[in-house]
C-alpha atoms as a PDB file:
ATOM      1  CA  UNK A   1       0.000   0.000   0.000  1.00  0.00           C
ATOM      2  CA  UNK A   2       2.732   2.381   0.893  1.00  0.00           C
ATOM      3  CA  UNK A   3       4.543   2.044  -2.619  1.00  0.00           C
ATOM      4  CA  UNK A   4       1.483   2.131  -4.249  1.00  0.00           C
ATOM      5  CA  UNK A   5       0.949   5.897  -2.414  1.00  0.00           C
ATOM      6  CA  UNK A   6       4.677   6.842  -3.664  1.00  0.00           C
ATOM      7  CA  UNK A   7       4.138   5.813  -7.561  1.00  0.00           C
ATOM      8  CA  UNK A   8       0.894   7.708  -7.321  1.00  0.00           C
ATOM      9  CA  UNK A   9       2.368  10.815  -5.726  1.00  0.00           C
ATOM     10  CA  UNK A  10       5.815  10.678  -8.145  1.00  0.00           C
ATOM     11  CA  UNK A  11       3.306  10.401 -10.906  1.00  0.00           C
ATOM     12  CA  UNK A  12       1.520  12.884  -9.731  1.00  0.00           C
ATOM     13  CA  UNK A  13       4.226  15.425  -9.756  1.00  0.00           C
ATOM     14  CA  UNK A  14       6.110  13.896 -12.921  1.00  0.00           C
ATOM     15  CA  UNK A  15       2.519  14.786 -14.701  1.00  0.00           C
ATOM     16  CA  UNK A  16       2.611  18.273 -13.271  1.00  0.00           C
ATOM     17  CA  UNK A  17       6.061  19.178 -14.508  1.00  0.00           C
ATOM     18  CA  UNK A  18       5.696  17.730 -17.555  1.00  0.00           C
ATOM     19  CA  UNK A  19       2.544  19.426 -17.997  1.00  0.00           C
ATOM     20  CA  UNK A  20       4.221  22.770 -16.987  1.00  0.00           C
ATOM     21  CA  UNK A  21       7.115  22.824 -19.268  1.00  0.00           C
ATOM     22  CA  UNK A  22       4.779  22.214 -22.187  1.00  0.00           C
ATOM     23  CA  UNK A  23       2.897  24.710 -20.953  1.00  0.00           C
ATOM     24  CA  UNK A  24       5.741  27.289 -20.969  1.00  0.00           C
ATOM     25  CA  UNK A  25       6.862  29.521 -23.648  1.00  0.00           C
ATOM     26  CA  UNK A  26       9.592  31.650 -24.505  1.00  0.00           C
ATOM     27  CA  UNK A  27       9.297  34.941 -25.137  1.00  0.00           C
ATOM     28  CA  UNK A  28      11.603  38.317 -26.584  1.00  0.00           C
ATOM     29  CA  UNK A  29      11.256  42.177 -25.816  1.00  0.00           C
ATOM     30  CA  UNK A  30      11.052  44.867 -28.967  1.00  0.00           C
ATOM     31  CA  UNK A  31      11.417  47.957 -28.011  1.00  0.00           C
ATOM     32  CA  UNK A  32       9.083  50.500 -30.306  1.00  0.00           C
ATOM     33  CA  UNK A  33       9.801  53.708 -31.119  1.00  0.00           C
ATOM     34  CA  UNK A  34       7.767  56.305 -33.340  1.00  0.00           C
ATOM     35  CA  UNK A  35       9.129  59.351 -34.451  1.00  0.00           C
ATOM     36  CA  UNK A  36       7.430  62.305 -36.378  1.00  0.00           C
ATOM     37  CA  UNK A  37       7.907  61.841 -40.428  1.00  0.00           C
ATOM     38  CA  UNK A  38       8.465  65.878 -40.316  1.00  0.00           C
ATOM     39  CA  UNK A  39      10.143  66.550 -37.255  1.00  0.00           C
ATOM     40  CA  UNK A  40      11.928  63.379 -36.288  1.00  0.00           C
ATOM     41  CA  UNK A  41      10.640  64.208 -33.019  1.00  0.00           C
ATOM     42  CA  UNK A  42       9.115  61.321 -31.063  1.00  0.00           C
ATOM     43  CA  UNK A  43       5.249  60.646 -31.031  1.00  0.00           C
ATOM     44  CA  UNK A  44       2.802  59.028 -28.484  1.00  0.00           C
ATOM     45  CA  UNK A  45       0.449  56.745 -30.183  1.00  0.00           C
ATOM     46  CA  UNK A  46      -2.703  55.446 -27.968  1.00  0.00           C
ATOM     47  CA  UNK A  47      -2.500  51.850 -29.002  1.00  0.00           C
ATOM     48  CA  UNK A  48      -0.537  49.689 -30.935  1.00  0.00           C
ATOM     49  CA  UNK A  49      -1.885  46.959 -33.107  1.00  0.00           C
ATOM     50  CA  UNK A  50       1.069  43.705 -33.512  1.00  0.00           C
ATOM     51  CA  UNK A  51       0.368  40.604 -35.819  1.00  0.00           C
ATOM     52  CA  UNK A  52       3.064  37.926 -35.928  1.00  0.00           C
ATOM     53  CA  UNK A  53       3.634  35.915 -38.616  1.00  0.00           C
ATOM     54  CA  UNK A  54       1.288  36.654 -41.334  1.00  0.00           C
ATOM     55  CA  UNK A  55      -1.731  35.915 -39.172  1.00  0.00           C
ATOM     56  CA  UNK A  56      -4.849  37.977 -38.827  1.00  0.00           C
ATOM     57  CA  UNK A  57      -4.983  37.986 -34.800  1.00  0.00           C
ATOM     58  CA  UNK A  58      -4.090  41.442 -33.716  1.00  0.00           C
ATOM     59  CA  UNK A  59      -2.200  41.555 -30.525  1.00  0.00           C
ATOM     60  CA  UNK A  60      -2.670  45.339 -29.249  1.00  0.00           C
ATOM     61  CA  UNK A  61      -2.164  43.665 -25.403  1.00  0.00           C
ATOM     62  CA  UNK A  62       1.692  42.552 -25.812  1.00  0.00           C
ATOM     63  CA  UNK A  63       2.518  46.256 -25.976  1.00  0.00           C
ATOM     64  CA  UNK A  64       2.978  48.359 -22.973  1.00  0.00           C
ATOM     65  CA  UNK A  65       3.659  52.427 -23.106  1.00  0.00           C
ATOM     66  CA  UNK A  66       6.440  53.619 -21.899  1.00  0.00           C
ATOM     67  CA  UNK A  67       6.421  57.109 -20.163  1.00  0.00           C
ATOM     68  CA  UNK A  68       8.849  58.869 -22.703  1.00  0.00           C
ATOM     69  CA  UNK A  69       6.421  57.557 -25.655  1.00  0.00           C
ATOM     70  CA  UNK A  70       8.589  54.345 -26.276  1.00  0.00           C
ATOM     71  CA  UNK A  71       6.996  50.905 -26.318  1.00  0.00           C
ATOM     72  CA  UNK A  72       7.141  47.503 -24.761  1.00  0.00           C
ATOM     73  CA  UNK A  73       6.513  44.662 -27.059  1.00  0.00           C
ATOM     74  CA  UNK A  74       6.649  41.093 -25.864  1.00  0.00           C
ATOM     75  CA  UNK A  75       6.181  38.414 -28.896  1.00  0.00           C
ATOM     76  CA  UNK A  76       6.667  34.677 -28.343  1.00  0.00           C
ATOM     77  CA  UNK A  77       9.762  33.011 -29.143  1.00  0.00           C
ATOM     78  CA  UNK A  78       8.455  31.241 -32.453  1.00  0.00           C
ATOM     79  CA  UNK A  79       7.316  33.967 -34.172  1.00  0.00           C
ATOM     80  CA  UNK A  80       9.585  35.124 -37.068  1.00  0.00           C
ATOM     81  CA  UNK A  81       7.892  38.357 -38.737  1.00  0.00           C
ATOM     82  CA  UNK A  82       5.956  41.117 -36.652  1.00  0.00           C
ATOM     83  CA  UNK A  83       3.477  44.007 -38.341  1.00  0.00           C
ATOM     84  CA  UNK A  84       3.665  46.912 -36.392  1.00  0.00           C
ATOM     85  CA  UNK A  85       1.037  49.875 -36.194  1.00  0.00           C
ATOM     86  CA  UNK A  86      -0.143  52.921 -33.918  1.00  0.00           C
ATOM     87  CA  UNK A  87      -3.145  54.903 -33.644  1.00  0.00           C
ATOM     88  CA  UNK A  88      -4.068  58.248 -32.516  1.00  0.00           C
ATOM     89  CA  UNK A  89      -6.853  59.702 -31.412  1.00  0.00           C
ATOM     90  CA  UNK A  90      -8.379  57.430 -28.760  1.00  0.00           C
ATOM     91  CA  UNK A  91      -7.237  54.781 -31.387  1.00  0.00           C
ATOM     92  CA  UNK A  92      -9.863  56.080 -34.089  1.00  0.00           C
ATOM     93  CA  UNK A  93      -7.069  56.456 -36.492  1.00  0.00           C
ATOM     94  CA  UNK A  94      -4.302  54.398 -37.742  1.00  0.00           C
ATOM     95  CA  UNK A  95      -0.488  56.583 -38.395  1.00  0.00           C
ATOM     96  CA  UNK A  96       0.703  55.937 -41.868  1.00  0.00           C
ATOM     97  CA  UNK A  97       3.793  54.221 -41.556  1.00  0.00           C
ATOM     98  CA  UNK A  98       6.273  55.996 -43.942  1.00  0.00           C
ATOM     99  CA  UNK A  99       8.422  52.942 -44.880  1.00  0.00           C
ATOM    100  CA  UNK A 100       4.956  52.280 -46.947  1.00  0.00           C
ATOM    101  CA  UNK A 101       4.493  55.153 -48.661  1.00  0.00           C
ATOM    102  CA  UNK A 102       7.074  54.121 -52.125  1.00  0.00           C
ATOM    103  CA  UNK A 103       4.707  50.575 -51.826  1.00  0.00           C
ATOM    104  CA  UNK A 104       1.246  52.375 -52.154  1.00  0.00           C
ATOM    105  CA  UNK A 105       0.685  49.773 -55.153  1.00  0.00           C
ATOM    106  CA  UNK A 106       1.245  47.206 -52.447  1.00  0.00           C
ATOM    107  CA  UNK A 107      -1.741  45.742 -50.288  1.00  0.00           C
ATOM    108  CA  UNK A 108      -1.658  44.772 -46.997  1.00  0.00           C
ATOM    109  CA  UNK A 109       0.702  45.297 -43.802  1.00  0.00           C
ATOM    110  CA  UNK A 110       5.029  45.555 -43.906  1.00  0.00           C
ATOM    111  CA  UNK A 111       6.451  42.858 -41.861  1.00  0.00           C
ATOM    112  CA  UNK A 112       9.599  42.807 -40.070  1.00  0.00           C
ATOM    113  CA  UNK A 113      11.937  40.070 -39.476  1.00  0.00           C
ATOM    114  CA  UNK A 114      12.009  39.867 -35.530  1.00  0.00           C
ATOM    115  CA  UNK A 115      15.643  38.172 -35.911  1.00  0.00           C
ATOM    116  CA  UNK A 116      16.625  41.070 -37.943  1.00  0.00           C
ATOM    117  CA  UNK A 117      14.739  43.061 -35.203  1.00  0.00           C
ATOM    118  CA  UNK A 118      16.459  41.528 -32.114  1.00  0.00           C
ATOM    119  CA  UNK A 119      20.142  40.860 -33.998  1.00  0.00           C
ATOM    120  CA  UNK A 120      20.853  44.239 -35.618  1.00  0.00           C
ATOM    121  CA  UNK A 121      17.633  46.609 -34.790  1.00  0.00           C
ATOM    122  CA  UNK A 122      15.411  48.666 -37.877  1.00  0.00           C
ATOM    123  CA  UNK A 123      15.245  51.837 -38.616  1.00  0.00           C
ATOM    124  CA  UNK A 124      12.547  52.118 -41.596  1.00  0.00           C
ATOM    125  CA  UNK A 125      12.902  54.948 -43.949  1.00  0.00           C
ATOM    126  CA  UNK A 126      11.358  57.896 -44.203  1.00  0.00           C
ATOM    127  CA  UNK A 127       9.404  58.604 -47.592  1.00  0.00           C
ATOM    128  CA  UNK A 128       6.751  60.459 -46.527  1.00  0.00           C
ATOM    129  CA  UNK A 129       8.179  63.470 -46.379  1.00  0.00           C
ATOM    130  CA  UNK A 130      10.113  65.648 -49.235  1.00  0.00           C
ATOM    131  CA  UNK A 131      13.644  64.387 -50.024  1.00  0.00           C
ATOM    132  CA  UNK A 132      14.733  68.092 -48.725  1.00  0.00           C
ATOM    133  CA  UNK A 133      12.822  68.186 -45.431  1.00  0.00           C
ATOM    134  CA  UNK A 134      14.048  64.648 -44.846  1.00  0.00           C
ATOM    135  CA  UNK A 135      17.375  65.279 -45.024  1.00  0.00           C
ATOM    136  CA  UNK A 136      17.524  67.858 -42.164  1.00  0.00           C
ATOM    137  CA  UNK A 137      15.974  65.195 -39.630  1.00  0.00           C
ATOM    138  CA  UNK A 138      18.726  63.335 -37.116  1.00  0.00           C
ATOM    139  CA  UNK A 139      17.760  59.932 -38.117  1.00  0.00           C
ATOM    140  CA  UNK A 140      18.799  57.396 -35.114  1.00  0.00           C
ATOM    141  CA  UNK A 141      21.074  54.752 -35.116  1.00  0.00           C
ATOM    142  CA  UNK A 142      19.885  50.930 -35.611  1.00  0.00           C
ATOM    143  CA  UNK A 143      20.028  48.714 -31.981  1.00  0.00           C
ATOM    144  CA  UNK A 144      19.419  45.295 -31.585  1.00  0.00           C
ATOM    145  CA  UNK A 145      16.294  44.795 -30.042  1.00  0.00           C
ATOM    146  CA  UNK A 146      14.566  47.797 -31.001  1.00  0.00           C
ATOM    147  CA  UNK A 147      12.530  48.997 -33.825  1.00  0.00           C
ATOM    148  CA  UNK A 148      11.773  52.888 -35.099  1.00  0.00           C
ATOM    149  CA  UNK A 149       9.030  53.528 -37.520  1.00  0.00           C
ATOM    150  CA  UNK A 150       8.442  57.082 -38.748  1.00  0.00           C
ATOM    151  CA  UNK A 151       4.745  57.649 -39.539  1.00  0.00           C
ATOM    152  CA  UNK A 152       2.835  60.642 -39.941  1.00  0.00           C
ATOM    153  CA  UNK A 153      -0.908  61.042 -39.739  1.00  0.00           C
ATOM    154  CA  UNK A 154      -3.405  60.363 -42.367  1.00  0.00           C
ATOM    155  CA  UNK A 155      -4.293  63.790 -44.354  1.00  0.00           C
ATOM    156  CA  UNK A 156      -7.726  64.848 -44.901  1.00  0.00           C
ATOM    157  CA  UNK A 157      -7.832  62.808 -48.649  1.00  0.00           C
ATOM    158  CA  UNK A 158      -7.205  59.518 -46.761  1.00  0.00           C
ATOM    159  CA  UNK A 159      -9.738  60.040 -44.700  1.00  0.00           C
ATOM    160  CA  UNK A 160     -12.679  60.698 -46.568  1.00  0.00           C
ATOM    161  CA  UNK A 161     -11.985  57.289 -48.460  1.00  0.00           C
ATOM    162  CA  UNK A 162     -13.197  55.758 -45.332  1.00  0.00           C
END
């Protein structure tokens, strides 16, 4: 009876690890930064909206603000690509991102490699703006781990297509 009560309990708690370590992922930290397409100054966005890996779950809850405007994002080890975006206004409207603006022909989100992301860092470009005004803005250095996206907000053309 009393080795019968130790193989149950060692089962027991072999079952329970095993059942926690499945259970467990990995995970890696992006930092986010947005910066003004004009100014190069940095912007606030009220909410961010992440999709990993081509999917069409958006993940607006693996980002926490910062208080200098930066951003927290947590993804899970596996994934391989991340689409970033902000909003303003209460999260009513979505910033352009200005790496987009030469792909207008192109549908859909930009993706970024999260090993590219977490080995070397991004900085996108900046072609919303006019090749003169661009060139007078301190663009920042790439670091691994973190991303910067310049964006600018939609005009009043954009959003009347709506």
């Amino acid at each position: 009876m009393v080795r019968w009560t130790y193989r149950a309990s060692f089962l027991l708690l072999l079952m329970v690890a095993v059942c926690t370590f499945a259970t467990a992922q990995g995970s890696k930290t992006i930092i986010i930064r947005i910066l003004d397409s004009k100014t190069g100054r940095p912007m606030v966005a009220t909410a961010y909206m992440v999709r990993i890996d081509h999917q069409s779950v958006v993940h607006g809850d693996w980002v926490t603000q910062n208080e200098d405007g930066s951003a927290v994002l947590t993804v899970p080890d596996f994934a391989s690509s991340v689409s970033i975006r902000a909003s303003y206004q209460n999260a009513m409207e979505v910033y352009v991102n200005c790496d987009a603006e030469k792909l207008k022909d192109v549908p859909g989100d930009l993706w970024y490699t999260v090993s590219n992301i977490m080995s070397r860092g991004i900085v996108t470009s900046n072609g919303c703006g006019k090749p003169k005004d661009v060139a007078k803005i301190a663009v920042p250095a790439a670091e691994p781990g973190k991303i910067v996206l310049f964006v600018r907000q939609r005009n009043w053309r954009e959003q009347s297509l709506d």
